[in-house]
Structures are given as structure tokens and as C-alpha cells.
Protein backbone atom coordinates (compact mmCIF):
# COMPACT_ATOMS: atom_id res chain seq x y z
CA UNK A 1 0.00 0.00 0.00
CA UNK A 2 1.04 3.29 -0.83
CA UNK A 3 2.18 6.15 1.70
CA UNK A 4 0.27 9.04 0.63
CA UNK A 5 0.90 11.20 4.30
CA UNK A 6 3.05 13.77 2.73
CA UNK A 7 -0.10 14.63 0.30
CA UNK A 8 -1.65 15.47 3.09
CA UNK A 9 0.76 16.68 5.17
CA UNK A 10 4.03 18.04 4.81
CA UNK A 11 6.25 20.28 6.55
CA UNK A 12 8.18 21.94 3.77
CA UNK A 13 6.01 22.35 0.90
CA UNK A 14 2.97 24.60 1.20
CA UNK A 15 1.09 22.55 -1.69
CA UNK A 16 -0.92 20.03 -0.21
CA UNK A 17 -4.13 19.07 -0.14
CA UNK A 18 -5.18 19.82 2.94
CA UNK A 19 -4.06 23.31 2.48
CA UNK A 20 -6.10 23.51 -0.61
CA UNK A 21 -8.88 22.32 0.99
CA UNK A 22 -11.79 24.87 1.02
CA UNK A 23 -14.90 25.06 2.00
CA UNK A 24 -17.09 28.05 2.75
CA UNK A 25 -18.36 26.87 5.87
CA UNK A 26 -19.31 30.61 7.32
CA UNK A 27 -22.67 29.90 7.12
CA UNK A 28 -22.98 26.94 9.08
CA UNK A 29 -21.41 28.34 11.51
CA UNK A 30 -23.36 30.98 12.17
CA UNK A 31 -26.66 28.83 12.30
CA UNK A 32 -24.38 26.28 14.57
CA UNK A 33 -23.76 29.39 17.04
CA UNK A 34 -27.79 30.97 16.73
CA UNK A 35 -28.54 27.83 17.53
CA UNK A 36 -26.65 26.60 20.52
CA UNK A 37 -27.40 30.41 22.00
CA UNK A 38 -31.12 29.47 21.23
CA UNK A 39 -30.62 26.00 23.50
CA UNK A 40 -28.77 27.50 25.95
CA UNK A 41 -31.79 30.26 26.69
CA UNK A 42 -34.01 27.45 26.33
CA UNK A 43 -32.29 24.85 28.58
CA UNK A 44 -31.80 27.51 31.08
CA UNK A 45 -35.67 28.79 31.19
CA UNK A 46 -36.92 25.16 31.75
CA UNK A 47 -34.67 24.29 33.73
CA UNK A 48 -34.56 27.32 36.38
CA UNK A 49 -39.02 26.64 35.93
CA UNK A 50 -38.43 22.83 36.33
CA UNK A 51 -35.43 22.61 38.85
CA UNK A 52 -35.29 25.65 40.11
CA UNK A 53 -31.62 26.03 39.11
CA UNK A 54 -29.75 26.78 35.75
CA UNK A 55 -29.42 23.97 32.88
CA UNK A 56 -26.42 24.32 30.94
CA UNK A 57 -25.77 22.08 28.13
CA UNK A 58 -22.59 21.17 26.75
CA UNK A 59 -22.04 21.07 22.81
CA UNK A 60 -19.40 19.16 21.34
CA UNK A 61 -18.06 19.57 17.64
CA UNK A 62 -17.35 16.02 15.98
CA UNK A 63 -17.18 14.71 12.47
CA UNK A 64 -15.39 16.45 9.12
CA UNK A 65 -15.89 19.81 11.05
CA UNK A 66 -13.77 19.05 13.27
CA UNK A 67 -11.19 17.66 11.57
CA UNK A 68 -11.10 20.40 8.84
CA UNK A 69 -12.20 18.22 5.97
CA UNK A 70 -15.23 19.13 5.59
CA UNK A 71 -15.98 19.30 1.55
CA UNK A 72 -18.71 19.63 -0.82
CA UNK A 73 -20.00 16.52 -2.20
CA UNK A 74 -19.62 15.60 -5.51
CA UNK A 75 -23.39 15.90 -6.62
CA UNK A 76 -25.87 17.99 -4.58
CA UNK A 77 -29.68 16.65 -4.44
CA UNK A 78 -30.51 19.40 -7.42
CA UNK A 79 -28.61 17.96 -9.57
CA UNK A 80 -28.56 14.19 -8.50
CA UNK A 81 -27.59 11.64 -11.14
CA UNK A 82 -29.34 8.75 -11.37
């Protein structure tokens, strides 16, 4: 099998995929952050009403996000082959 780490990585060229990797994620995180504020007002209203004390939940980021590989896919539902 072939090595293909220094595509992704590599410490002295600046040419590598990962580093061309782009994807305009801007607007998902802004709903990701209107959202979470939206829980968070939520959580703590039922809670204080339920429990008489604060709810906080705690969001965690996971997947291609995360990792910063998050890509579009090669054929969106508008224009699905089939």
C-alpha cells in the first residue's frame, strides 16, 4: 500500500491538499452558534421553571468539522444523477 501522508501533510512544501482544501463553511457556523445560543436560553428557562436552578448544556463539535475536511460533495440533491 502506498504512503500518501506527505499529500496530506508536509512540513516543507505549502502545496498540499489539505491546504487547498476549502470550504465556505461561514454559514454553518453561524446557524451552529444561533442555535446553541437558542438552547442555551431554552435549557436555562426550563430548567430554572423545572429545577429551580440553571441547565447548561454542553455542545461538542465532531465529524469532518472538526477535523477540517469538511468538503462539498460531488453531486448535490438538485442535480442528482441517477
Amino acid at each position: 500500500m502506498a504512503n500518501v501522508s506527505k499529500l496530506l501533510f508536509s512540513t516543507t512544501v505549502d502545496e498540499t491538499y489539505l491546504v487547498n482544501l476549502h470550504a465556505d463553511d461561514t454559514p454553518l457556523k453561524r446557524a451552529k452558534t444561533l442555535i446553541r445560543d437558542h438552547l442555551r436560553t431554552a435549557f436555562a428557562r426550563a430548567g430554572t421553571n423545572l429545577f429551580g436552578q440553571v441547565v447548561k448544556p454542553k455542545f461538542y463539535t465532531q465529524g469532518s468539522s472538526a477535523y477540517k475536511t469538511l468538503n462539498d460533495p460531488a453531486w448535490s440533491r438538485c442535480n442528482k444523477r441517477t
